[in-house]
N, C-alpha and C. Protein backbone atom coordinates (compact mmCIF):
# COMPACT_ATOMS: atom_id res chain seq x y z
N UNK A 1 46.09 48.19 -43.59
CA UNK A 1 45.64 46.83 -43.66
C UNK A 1 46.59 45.95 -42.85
N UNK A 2 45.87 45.25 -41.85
CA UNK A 2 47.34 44.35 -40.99
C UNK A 2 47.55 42.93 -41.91
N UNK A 3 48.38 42.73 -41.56
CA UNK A 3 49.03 41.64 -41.89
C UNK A 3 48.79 39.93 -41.44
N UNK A 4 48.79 39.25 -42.05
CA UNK A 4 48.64 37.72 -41.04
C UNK A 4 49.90 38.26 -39.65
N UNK A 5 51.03 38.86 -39.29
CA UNK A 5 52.11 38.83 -38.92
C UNK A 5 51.73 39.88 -37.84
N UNK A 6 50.96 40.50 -37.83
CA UNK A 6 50.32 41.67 -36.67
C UNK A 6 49.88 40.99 -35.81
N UNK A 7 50.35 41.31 -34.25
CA UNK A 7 49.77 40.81 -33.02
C UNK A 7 49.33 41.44 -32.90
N UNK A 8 48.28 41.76 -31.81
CA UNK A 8 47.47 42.39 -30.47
C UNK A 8 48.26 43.05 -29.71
N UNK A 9 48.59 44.34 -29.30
CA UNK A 9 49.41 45.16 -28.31
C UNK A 9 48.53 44.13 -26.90
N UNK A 10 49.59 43.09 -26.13
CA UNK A 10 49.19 42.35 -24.92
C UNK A 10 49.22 43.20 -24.11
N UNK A 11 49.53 44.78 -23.86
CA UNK A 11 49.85 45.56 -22.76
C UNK A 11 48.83 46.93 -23.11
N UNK A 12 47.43 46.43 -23.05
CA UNK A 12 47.15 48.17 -23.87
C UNK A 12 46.35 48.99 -22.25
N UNK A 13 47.09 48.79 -21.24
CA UNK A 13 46.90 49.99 -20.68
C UNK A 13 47.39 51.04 -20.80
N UNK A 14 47.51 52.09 -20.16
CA UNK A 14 48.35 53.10 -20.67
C UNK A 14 49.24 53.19 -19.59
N UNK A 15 50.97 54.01 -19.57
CA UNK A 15 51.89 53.54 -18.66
C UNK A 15 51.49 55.00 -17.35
N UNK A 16 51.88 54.34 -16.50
CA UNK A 16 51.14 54.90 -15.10
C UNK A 16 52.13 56.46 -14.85
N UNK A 17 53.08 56.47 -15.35
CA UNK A 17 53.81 57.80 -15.74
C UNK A 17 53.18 59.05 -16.49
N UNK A 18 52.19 58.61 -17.52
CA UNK A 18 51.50 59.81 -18.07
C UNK A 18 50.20 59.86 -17.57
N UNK A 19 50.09 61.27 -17.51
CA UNK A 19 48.83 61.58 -17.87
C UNK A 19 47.68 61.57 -18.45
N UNK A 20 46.33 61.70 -18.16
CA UNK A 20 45.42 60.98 -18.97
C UNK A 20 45.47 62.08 -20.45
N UNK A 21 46.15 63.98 -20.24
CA UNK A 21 46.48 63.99 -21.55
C UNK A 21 47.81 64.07 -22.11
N UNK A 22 48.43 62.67 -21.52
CA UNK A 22 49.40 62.51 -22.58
C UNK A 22 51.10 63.20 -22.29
N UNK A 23 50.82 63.74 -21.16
CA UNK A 23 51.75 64.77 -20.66
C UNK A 23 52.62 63.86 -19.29
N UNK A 24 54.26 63.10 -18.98
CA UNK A 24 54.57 62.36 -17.55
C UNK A 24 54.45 63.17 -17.17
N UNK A 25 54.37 62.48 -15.60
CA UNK A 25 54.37 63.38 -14.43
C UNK A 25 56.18 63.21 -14.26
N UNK A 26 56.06 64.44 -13.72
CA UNK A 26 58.02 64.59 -13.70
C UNK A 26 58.50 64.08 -12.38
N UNK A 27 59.58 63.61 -12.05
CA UNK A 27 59.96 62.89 -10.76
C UNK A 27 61.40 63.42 -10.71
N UNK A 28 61.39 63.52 -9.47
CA UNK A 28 63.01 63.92 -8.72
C UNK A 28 63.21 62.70 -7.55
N UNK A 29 64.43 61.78 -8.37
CA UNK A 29 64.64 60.76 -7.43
C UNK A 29 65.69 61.12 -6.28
N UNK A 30 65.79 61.10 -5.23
CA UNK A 30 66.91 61.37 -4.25
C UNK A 30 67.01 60.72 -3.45
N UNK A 31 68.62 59.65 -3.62
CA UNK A 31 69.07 58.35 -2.75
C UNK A 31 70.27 58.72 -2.54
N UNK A 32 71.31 58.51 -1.63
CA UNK A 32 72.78 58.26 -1.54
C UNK A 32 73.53 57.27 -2.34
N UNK A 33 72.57 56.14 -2.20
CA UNK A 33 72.96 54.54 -2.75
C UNK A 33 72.94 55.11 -4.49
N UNK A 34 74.23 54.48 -4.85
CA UNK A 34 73.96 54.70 -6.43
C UNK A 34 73.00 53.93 -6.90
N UNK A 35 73.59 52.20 -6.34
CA UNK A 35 72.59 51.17 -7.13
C UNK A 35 71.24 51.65 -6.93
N UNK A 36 71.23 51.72 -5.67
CA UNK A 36 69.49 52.34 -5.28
C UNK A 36 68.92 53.17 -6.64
N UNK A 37 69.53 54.49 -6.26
CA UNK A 37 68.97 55.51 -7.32
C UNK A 37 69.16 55.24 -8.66
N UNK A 38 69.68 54.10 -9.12
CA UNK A 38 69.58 54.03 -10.62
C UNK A 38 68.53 53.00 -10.88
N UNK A 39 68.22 52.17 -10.22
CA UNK A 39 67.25 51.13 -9.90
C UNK A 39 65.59 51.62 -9.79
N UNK A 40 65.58 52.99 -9.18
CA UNK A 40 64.41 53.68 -8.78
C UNK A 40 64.08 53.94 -9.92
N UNK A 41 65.15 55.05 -10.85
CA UNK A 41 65.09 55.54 -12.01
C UNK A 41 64.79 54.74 -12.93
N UNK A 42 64.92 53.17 -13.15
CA UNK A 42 64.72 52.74 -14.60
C UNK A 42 63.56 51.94 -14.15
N UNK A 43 62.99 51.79 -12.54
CA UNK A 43 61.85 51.60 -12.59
C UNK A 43 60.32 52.38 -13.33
N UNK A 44 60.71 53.38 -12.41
CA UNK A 44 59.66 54.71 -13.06
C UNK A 44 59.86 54.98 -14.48
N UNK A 45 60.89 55.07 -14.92
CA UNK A 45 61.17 55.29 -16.88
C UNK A 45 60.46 53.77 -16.99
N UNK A 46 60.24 53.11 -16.47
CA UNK A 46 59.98 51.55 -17.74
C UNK A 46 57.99 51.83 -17.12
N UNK A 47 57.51 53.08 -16.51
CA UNK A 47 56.20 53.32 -16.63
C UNK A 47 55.89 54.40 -17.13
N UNK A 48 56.92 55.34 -17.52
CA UNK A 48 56.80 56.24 -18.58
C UNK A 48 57.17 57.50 -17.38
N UNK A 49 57.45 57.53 -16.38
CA UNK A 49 57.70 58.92 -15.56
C UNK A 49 58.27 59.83 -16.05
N UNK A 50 58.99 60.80 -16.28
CA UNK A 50 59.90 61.44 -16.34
C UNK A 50 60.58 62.10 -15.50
N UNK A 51 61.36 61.21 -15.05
CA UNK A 51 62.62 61.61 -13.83
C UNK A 51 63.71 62.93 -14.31
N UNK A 52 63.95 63.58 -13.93
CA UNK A 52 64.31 65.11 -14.55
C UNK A 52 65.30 64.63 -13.82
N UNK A 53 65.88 64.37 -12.74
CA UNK A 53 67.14 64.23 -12.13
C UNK A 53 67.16 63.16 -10.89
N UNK A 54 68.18 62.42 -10.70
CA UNK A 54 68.56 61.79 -9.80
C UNK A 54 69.58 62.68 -9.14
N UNK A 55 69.54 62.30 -7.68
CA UNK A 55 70.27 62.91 -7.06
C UNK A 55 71.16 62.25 -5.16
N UNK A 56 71.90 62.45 -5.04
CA UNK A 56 72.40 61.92 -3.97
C UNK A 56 72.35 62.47 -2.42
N UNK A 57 71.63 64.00 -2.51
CA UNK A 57 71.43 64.08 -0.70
C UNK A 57 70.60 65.26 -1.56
N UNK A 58 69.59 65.65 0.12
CA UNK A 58 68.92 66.58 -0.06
C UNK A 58 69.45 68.58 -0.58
N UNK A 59 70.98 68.34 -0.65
CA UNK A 59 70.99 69.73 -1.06
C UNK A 59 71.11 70.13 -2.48
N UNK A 60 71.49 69.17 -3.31
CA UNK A 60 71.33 68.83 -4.77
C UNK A 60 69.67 69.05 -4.80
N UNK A 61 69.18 67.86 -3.83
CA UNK A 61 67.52 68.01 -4.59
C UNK A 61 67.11 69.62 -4.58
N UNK A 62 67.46 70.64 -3.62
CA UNK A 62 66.92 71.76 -3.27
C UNK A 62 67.03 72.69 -4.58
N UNK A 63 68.59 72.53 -5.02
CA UNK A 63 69.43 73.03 -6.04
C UNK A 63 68.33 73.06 -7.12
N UNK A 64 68.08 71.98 -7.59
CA UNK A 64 67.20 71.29 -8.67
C UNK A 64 65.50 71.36 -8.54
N UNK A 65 65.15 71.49 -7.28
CA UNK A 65 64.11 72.02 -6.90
C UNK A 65 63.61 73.70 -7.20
N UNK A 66 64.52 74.48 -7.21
CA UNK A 66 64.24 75.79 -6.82
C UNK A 66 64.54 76.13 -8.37
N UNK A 67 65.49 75.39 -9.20
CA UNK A 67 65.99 75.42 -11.03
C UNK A 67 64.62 75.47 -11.71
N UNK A 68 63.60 74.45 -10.88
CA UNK A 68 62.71 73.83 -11.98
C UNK A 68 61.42 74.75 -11.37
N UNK A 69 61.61 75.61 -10.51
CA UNK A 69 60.84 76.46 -9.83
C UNK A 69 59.45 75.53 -9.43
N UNK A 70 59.97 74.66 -8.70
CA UNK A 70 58.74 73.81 -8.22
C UNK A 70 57.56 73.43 -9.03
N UNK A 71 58.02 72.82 -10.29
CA UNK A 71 57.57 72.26 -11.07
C UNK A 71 57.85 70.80 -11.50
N UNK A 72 57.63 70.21 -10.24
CA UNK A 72 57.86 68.81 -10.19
C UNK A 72 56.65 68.10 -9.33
N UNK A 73 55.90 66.95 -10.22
CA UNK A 73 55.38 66.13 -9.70
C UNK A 73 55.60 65.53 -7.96
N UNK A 74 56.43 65.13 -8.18
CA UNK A 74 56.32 63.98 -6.84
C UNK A 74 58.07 63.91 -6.91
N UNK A 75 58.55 63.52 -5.98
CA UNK A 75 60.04 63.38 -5.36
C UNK A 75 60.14 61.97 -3.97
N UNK A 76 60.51 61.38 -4.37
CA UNK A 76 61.27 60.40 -4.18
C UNK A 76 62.30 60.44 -3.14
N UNK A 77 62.57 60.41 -2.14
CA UNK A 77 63.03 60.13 -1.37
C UNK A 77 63.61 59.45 -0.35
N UNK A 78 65.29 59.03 0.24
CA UNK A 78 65.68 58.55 1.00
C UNK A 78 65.66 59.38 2.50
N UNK A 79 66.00 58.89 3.75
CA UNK A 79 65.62 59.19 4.64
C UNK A 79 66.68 59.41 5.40
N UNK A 80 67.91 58.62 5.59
CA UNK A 80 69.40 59.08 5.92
C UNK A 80 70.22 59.08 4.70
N UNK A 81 70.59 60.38 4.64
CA UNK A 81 71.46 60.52 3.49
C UNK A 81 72.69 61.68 4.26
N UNK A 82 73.65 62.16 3.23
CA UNK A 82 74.37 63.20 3.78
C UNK A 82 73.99 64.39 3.52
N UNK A 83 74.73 65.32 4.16
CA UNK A 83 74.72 66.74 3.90
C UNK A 83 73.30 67.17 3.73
N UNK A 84 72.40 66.44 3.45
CA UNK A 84 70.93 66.95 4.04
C UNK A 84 70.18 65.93 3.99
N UNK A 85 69.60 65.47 5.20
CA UNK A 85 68.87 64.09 4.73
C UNK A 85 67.75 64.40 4.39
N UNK A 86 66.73 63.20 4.32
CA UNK A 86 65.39 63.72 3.71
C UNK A 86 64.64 64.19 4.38
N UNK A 87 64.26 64.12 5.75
CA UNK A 87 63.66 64.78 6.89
C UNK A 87 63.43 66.05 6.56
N UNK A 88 65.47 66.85 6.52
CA UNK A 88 65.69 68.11 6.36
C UNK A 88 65.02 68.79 4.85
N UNK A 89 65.24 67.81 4.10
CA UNK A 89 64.36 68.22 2.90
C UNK A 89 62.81 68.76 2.73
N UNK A 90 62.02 67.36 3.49
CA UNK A 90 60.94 67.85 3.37
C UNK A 90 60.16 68.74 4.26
N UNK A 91 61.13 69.08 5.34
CA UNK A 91 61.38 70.13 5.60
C UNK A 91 60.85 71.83 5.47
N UNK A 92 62.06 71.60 4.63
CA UNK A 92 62.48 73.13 3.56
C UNK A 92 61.82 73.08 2.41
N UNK A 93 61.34 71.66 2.22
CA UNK A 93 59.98 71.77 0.82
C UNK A 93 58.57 72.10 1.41
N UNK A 94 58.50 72.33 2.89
CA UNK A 94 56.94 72.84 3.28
C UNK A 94 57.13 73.87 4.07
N UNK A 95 57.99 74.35 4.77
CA UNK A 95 58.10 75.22 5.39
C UNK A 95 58.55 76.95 5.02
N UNK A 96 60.17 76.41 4.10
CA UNK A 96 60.28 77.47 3.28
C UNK A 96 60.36 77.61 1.70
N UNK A 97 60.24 76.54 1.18
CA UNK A 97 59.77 77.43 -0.36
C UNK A 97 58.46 77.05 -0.80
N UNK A 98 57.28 76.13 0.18
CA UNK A 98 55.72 76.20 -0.03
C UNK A 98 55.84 75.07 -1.25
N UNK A 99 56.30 74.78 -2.06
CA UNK A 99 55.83 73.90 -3.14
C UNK A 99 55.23 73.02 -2.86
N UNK A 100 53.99 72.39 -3.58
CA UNK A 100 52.91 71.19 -3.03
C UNK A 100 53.46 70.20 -4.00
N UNK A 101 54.58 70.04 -3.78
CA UNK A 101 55.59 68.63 -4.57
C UNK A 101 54.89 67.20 -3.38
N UNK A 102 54.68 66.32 -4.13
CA UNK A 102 54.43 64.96 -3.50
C UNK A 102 55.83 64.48 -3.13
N UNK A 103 55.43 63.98 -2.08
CA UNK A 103 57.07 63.25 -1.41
C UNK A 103 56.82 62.03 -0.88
N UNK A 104 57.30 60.80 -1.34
CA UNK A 104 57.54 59.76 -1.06
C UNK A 104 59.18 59.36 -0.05
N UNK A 105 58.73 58.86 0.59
CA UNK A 105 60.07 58.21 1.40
C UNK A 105 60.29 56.73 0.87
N UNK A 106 61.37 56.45 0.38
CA UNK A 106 61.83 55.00 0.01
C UNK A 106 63.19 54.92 1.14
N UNK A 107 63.12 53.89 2.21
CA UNK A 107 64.37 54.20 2.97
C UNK A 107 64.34 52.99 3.57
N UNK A 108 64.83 52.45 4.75
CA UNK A 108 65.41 51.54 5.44
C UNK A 108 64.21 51.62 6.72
N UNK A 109 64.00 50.76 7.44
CA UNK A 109 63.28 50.72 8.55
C UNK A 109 63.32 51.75 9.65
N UNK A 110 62.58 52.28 9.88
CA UNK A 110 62.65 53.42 10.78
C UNK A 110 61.58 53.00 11.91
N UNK A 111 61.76 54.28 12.88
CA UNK A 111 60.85 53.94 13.99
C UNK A 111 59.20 54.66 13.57
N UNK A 112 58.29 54.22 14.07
CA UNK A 112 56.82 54.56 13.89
C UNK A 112 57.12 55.70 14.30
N UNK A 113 57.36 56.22 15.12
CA UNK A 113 57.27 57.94 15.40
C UNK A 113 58.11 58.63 14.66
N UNK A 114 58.92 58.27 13.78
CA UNK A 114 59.09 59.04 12.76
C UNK A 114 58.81 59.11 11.36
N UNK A 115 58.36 58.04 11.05
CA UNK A 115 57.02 58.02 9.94
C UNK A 115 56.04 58.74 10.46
N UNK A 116 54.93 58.82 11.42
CA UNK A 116 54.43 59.59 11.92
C UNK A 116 54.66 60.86 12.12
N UNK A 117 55.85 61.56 12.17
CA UNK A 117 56.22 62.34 11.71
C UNK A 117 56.44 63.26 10.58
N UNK A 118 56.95 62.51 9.62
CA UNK A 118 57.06 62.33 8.08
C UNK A 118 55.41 62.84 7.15
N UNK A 119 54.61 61.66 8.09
CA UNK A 119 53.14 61.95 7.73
C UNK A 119 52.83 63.25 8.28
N UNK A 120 52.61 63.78 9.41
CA UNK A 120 52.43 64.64 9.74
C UNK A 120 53.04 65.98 9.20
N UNK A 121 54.34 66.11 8.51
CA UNK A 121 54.53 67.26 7.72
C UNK A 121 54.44 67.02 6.53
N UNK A 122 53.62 66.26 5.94
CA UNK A 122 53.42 66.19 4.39
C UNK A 122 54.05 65.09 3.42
N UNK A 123 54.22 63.94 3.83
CA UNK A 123 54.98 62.63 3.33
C UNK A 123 53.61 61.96 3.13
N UNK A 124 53.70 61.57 1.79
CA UNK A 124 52.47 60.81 1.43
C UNK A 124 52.73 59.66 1.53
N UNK A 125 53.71 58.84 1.80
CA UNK A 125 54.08 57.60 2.03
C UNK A 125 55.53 57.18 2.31
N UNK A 126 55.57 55.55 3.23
CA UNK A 126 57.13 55.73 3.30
C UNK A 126 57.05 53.73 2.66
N UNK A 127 57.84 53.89 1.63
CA UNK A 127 57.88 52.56 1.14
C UNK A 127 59.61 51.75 1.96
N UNK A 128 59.27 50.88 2.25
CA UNK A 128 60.55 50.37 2.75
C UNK A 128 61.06 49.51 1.84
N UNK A 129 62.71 49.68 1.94
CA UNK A 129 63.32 48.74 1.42
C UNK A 129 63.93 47.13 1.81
N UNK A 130 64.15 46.56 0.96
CA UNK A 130 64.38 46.50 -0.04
C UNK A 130 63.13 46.73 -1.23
N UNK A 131 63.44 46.72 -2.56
CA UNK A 131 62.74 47.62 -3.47
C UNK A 131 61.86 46.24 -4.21
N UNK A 132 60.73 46.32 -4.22
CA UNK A 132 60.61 45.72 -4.89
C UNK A 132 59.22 46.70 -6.08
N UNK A 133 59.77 46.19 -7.35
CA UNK A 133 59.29 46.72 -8.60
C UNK A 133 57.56 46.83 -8.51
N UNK A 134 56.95 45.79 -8.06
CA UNK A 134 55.32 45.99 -8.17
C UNK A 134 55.17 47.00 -7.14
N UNK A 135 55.60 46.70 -6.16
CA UNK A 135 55.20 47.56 -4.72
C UNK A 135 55.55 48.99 -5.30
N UNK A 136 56.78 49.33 -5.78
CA UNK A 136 56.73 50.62 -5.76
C UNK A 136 56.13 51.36 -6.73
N UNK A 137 55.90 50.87 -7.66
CA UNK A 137 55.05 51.30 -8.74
C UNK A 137 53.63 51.67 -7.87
N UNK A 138 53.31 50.81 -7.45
CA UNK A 138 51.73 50.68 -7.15
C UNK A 138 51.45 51.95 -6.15
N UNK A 139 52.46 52.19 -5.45
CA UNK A 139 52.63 52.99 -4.58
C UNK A 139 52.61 54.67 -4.89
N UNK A 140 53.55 54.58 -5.91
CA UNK A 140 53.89 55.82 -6.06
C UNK A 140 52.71 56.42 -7.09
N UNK A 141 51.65 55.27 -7.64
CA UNK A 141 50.70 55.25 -8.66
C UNK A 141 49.89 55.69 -7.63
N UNK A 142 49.18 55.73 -6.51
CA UNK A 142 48.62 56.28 -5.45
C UNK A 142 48.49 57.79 -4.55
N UNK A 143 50.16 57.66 -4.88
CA UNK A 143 50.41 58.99 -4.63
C UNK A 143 50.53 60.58 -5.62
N UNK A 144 50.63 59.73 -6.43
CA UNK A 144 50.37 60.82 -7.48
C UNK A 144 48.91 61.25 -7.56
N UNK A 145 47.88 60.34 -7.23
CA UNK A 145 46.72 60.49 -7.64
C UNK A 145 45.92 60.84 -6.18
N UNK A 146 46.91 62.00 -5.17
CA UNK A 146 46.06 61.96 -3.98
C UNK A 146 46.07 63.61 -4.38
């Protein structure tokens, strides 16, 4: 029985992180920038994602890639980083270990021929920074659903 004191849930969509049964889609964030990557991370957690790991260059992501035996949604990505940038990543995510992981680029301005690039080996999108919270949501809500 509610109460005089019971509101209306003002938010009753459901958060763009789960599934329609109920299950997030899992995310592997990978930035150099701390602020960046913690910023990415409590974006996607405040839509329900489940980010399994943040990470700082592409050889961590591989590490964590090959752990979870390519059982990850979508991955997140910067584009100059160290010791493996994201290029080299997505890479070695289509060439040699095959996983059909979604890959987003979140990075700094680049040239059209290498987004074009990016697209051309399997980058479903490249969001530029600076970050802003609607855009990337909306974005990465797109890409999950291609």
């Amino acid at each position: 029985m509610k109460s005089k004191h019971d509101f209306p849930s003002l938010n009753s969509k459901q958060a763009d992180g789960i599934r329609p049964n109920g299950i997030p889609y899992k995310v592997l964030v990978v930035e150099d920038q701390e602020f960046q990557r913690k910023q990415i991370r409590q974006i996607l957690e405040s839509e329900k994602y489940e980010v399994i790991a943040d990470v700082a260059n592409g050889r961590d992501a591989l590490k964590i890639i090959e752990k979870m035996g390519g059982k990850i949604d979508l991955i997140t990505t910067d584009l100059d980083m160290p010791i493996i940038d994201g290029y080299a990543l997505l890479f070695e995510l289509r060439n040699n270990l095959k996983y059909p992981i979604k890959v987003v680029f979140i990075s700094d301005e680049t040239t059209k021929g290498v987004v074009e690039d990016l697209v051309k080996m399997g980058a479903l999108d490249f969001i530029l920074k600076p970050l802003q919270r609607q855009r990337l949501l909306e974005r990465i809500k797109l890409a999950i659903n291609r």
